[in-house]
N, C-alpha and C. Protein backbone atom coordinates (compact mmCIF):
# COMPACT_ATOMS: atom_id res chain seq x y z
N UNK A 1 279.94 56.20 34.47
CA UNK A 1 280.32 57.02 33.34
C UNK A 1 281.61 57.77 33.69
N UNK A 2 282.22 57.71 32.85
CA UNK A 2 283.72 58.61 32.80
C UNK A 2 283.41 59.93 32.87
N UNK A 3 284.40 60.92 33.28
CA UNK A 3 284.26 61.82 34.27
C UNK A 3 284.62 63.08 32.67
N UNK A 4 284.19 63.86 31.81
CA UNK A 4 284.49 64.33 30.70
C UNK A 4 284.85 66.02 30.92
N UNK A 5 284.50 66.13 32.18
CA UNK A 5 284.85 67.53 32.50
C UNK A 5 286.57 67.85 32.80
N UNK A 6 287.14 67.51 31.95
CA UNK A 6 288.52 67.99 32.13
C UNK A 6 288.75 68.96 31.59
N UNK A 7 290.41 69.83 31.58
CA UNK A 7 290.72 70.77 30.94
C UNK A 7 290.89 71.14 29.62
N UNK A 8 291.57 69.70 29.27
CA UNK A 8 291.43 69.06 27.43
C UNK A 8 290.15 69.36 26.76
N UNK A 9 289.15 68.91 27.54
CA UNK A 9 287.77 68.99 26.64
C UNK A 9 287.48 70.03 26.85
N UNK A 10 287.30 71.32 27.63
CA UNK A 10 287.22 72.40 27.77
C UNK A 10 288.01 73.35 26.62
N UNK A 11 289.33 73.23 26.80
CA UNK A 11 289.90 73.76 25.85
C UNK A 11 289.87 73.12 24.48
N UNK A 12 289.58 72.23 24.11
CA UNK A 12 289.13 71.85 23.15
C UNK A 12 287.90 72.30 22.78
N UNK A 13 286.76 72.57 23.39
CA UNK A 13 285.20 73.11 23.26
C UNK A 13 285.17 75.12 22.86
N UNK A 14 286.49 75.06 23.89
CA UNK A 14 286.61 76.93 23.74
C UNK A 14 287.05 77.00 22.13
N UNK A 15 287.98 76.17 22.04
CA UNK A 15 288.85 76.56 20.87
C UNK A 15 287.50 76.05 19.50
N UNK A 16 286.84 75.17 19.82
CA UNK A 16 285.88 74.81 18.42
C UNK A 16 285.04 76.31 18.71
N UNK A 17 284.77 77.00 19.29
CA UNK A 17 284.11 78.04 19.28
C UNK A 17 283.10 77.78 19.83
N UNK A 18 282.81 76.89 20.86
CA UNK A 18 281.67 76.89 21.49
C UNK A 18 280.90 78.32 22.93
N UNK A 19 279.46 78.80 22.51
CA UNK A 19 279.61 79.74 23.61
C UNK A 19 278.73 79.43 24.65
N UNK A 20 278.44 78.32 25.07
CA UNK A 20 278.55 77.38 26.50
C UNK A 20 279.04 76.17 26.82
N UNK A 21 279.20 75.92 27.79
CA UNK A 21 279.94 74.79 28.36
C UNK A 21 278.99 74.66 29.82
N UNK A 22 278.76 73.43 29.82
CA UNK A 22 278.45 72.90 31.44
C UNK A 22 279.04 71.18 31.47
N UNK A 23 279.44 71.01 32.59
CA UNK A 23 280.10 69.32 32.84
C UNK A 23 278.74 68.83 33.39
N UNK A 24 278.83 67.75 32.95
CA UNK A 24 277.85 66.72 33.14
C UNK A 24 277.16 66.32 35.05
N UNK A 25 277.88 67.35 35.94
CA UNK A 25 277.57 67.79 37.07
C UNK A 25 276.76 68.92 37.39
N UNK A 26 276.47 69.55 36.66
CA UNK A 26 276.45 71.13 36.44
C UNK A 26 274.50 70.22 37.33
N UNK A 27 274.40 71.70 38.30
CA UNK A 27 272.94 71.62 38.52
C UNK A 27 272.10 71.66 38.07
N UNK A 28 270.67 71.00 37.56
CA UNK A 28 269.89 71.28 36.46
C UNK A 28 269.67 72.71 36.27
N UNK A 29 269.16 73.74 37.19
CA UNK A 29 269.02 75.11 36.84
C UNK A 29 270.07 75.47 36.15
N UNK A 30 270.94 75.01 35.52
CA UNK A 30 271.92 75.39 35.25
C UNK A 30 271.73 75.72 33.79
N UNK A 31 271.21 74.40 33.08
CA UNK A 31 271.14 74.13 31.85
C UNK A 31 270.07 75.19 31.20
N UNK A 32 269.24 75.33 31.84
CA UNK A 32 268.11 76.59 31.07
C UNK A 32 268.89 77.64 31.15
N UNK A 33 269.81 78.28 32.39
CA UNK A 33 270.49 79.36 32.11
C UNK A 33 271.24 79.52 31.11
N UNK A 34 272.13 78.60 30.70
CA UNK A 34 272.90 77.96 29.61
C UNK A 34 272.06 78.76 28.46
N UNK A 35 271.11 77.62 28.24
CA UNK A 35 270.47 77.60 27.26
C UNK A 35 269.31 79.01 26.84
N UNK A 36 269.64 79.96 27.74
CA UNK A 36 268.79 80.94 27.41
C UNK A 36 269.89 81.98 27.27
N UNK A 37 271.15 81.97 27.87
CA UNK A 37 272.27 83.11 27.56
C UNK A 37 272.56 82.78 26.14
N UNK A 38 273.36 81.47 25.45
CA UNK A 38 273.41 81.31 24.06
C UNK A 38 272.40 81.76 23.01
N UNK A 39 271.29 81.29 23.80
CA UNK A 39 270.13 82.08 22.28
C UNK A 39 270.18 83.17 22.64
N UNK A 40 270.29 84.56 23.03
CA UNK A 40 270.63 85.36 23.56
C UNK A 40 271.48 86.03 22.53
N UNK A 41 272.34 85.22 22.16
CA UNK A 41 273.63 85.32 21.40
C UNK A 41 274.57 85.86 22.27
N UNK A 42 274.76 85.02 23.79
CA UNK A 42 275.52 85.44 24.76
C UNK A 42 276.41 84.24 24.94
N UNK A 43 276.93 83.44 26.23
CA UNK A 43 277.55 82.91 26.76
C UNK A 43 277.31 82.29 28.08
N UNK A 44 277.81 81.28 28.40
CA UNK A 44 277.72 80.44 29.69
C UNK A 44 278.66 79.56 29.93
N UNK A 45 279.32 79.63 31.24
CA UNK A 45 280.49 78.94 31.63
C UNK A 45 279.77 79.07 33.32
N UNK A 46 279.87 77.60 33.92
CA UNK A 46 279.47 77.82 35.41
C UNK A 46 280.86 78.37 36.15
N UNK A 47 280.21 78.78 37.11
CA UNK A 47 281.30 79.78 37.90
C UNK A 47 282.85 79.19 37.90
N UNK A 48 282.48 77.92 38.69
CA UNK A 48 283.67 76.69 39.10
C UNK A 48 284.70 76.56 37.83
N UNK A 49 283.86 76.44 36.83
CA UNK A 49 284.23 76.29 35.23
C UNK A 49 284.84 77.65 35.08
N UNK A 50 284.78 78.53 34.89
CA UNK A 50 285.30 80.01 34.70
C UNK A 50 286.44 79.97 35.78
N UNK A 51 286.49 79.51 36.99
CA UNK A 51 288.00 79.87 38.09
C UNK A 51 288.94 78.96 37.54
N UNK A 52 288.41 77.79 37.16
CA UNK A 52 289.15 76.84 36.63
C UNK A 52 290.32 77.19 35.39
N UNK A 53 289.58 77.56 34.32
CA UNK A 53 289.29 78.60 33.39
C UNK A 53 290.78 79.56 33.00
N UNK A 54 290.48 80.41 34.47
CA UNK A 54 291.33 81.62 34.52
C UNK A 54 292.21 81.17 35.76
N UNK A 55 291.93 79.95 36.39
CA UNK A 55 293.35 79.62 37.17
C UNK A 55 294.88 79.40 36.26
N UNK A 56 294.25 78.28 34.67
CA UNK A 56 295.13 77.75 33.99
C UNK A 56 295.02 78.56 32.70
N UNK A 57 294.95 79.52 32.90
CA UNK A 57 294.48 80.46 31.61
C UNK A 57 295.81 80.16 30.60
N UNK A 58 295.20 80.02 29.31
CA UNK A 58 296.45 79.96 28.30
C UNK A 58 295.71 80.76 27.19
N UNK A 59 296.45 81.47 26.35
CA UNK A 59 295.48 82.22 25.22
C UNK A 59 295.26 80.98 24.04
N UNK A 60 294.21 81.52 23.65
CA UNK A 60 293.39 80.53 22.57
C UNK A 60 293.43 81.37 21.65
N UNK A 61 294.92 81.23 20.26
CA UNK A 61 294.60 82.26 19.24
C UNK A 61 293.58 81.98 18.57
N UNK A 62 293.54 83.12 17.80
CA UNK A 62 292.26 83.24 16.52
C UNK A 62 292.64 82.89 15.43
N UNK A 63 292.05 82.85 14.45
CA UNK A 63 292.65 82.83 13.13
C UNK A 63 293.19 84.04 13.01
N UNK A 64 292.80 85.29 12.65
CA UNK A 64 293.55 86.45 13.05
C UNK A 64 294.40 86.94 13.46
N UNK A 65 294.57 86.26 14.87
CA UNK A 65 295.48 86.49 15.67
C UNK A 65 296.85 85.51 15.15
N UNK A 66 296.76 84.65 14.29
CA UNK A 66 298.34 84.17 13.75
C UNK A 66 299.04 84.73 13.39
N UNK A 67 300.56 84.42 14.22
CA UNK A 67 301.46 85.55 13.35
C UNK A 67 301.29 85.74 11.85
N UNK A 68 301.71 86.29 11.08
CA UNK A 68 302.06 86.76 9.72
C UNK A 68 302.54 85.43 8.86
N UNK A 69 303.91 85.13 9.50
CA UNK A 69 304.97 84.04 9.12
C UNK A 69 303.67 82.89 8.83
N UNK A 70 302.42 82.48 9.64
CA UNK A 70 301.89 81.29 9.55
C UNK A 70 300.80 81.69 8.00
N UNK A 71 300.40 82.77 8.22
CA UNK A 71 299.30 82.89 7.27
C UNK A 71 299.70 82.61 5.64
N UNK A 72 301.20 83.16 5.76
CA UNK A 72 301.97 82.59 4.25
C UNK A 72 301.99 81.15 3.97
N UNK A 73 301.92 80.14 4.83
CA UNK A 73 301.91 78.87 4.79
C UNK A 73 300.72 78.44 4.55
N UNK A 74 301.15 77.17 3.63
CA UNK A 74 299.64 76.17 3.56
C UNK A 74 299.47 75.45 4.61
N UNK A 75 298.20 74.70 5.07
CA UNK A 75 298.43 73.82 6.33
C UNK A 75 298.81 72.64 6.92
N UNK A 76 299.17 71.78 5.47
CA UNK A 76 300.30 71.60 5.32
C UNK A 76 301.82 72.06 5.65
N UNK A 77 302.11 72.86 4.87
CA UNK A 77 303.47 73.55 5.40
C UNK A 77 303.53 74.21 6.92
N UNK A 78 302.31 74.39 7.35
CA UNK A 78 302.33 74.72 9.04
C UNK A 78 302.34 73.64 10.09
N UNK A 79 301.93 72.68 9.11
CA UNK A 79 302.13 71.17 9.92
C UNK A 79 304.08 70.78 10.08
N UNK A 80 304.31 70.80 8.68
CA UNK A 80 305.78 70.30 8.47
C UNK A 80 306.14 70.73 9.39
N UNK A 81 306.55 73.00 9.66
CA UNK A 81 307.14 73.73 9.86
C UNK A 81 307.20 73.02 11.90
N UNK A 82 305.93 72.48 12.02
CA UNK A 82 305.82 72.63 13.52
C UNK A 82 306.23 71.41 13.64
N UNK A 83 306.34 70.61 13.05
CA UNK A 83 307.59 69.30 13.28
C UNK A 83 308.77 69.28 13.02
N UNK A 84 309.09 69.94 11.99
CA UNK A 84 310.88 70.43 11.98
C UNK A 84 311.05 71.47 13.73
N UNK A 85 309.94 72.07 14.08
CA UNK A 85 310.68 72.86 15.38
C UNK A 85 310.25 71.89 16.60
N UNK A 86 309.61 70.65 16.59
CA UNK A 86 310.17 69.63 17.45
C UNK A 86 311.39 68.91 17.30
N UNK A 87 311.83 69.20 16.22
CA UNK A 87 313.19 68.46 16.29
C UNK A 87 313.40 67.01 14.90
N UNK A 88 312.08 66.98 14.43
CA UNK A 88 311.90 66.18 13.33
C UNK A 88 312.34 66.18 12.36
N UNK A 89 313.42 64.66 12.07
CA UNK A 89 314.06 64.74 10.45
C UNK A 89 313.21 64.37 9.46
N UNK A 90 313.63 64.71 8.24
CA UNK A 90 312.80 65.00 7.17
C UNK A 90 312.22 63.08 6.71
N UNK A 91 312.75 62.01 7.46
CA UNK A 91 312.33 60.85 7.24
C UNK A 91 310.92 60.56 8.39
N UNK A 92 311.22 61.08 10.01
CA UNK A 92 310.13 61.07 10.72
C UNK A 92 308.81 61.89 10.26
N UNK A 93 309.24 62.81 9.67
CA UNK A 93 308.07 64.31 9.17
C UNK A 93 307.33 63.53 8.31
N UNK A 94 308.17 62.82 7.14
CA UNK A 94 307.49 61.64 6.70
C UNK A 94 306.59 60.92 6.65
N UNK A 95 307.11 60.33 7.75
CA UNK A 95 305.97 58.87 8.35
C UNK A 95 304.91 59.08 8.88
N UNK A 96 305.12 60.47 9.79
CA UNK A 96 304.06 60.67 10.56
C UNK A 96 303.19 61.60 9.68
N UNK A 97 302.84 62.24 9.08
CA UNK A 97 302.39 62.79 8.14
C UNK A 97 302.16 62.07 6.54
N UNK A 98 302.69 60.73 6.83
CA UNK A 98 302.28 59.89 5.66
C UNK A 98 302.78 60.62 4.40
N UNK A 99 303.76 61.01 3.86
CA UNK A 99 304.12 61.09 3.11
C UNK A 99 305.31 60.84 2.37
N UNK A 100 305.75 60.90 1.23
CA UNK A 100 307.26 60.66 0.82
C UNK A 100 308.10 61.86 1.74
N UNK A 101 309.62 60.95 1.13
CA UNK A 101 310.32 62.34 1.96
C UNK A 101 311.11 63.39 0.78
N UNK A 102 310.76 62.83 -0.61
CA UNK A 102 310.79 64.00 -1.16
C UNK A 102 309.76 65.22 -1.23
N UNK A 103 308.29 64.75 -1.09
CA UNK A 103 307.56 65.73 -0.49
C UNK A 103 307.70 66.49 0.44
N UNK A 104 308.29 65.75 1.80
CA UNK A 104 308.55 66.66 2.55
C UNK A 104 309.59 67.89 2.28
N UNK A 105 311.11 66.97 1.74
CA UNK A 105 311.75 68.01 1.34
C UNK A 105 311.21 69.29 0.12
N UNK A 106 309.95 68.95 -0.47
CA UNK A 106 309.45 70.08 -1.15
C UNK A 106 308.73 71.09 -0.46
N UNK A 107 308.30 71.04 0.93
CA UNK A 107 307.59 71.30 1.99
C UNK A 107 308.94 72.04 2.67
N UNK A 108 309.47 71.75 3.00
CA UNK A 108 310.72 72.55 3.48
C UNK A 108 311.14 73.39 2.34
N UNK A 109 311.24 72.98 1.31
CA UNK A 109 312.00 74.05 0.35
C UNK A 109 311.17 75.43 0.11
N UNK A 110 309.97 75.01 0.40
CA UNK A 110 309.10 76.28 0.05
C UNK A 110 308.74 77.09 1.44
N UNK A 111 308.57 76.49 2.78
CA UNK A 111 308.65 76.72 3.96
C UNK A 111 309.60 77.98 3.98
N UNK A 112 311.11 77.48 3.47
CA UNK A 112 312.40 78.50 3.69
C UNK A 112 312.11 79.33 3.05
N UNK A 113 311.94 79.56 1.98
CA UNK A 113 311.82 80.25 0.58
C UNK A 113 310.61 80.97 1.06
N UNK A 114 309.50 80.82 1.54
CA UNK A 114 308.56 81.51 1.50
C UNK A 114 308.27 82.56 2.73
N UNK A 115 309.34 82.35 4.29
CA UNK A 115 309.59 82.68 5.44
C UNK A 115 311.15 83.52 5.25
N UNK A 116 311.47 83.50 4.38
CA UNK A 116 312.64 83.99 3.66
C UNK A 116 314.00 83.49 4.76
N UNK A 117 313.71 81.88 5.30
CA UNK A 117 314.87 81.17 6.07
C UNK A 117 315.71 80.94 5.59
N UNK A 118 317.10 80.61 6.52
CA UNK A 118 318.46 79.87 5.93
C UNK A 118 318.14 78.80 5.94
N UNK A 119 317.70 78.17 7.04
CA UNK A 119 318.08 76.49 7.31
C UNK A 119 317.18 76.12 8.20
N UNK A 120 316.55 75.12 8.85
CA UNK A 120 316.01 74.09 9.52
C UNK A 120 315.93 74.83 11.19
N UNK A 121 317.59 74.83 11.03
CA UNK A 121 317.64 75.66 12.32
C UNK A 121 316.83 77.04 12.71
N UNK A 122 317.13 77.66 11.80
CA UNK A 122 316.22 78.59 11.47
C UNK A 122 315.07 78.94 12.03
N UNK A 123 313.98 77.39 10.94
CA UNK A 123 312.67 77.45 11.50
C UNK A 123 312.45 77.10 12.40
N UNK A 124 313.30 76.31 13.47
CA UNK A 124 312.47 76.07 14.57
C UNK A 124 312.83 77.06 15.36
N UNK A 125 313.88 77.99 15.33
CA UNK A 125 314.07 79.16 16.11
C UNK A 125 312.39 79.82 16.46
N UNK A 126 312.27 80.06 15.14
CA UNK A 126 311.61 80.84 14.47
C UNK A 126 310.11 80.35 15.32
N UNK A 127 309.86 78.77 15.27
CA UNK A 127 308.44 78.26 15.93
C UNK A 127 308.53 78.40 17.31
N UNK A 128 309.62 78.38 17.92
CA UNK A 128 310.09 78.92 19.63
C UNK A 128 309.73 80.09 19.74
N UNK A 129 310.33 81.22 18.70
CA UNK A 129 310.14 82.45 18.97
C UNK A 129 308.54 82.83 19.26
N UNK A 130 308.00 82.29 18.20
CA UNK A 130 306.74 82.88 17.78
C UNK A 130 305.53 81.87 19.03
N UNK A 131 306.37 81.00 19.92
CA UNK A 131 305.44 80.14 21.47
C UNK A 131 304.62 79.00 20.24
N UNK A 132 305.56 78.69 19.48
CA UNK A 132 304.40 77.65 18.30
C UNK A 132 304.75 76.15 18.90
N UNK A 133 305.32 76.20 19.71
CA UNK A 133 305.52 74.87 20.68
C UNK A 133 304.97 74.10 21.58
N UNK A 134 303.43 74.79 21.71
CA UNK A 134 302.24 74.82 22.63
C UNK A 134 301.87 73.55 22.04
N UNK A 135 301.42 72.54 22.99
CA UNK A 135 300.50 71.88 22.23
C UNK A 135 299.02 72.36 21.15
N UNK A 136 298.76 73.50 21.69
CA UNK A 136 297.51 74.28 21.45
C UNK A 136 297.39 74.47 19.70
N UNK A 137 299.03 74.50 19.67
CA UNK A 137 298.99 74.98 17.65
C UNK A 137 299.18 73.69 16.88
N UNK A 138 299.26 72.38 17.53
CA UNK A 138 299.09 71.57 17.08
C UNK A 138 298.15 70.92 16.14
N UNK A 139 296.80 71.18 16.65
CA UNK A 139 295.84 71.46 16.03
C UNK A 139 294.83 72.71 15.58
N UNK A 140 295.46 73.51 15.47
CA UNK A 140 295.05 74.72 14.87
C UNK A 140 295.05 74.74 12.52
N UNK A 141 294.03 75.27 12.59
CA UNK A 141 293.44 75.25 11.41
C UNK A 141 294.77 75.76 10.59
């Protein structure tokens, strides 16, 4: 069996809101502890898992915690916005997002207009500024 305890699936498990985690190594005593801190309405992360954790610590925003600039956007337009600040022309934003590219350019027009931007340049300043370059906001709601 493939080895599933990586950092990806971890941070992927934190970020779905999960409040335990054990890798498929974890000692059996492990799992009742687990399983009795969550009903609890507590938490469980094995130790190893927690150093790991806070060796590569990266913050995991909230919904809450999004800047301002994102909450005005649809998620859609937070999708566009974070491919124009990779560097994406309005024909790639396109394809990869399956859409026309006059859509997109309607997606940009309201992006600017609604972030009160000049230009393209702009927004990706703007997704640098704000650390929206993480893989992490990639998939964020």
């Amino acid at each position: 069996m493939a080895d599933c305890d990586t950092d990806e699936v971890l941070l992927a498990a934190l970020a779905a809101g999960v409040r335990g985690y054990l890798p498929l190594s974890a000692p059996r005593e492990d799992f009742g502890t687990a399983i009795r801190a969550v009903a609890a309405d507590g938490a469980f992360l094995p130790t190893d898992v927690t150093r790991r954790l806070f060796g590569n610590f990266h913050l995991v925003p909230r919904q809450a915690d999004r800047p301002a600039e994102l909450r005005l956007l649809s998620e859609r337009e937070r999708q566009v916005l974070l491919l124009i600040g990779g560097g994406r022309s309005n024909r790639e934003i396109a394809r990869s997002l399956r859409l026309s590219e006059a859509t997109v350019k309607s997606h940009v027009s309201r992006i600017l207009a609604k972030l009160k931007l000049r230009d393209r340049v702009h927004v990706a300043q703007l997704v640098w500024r704000l650390g929206l370059n993480s893989p992490l906001h990639l998939h964020q709601p």
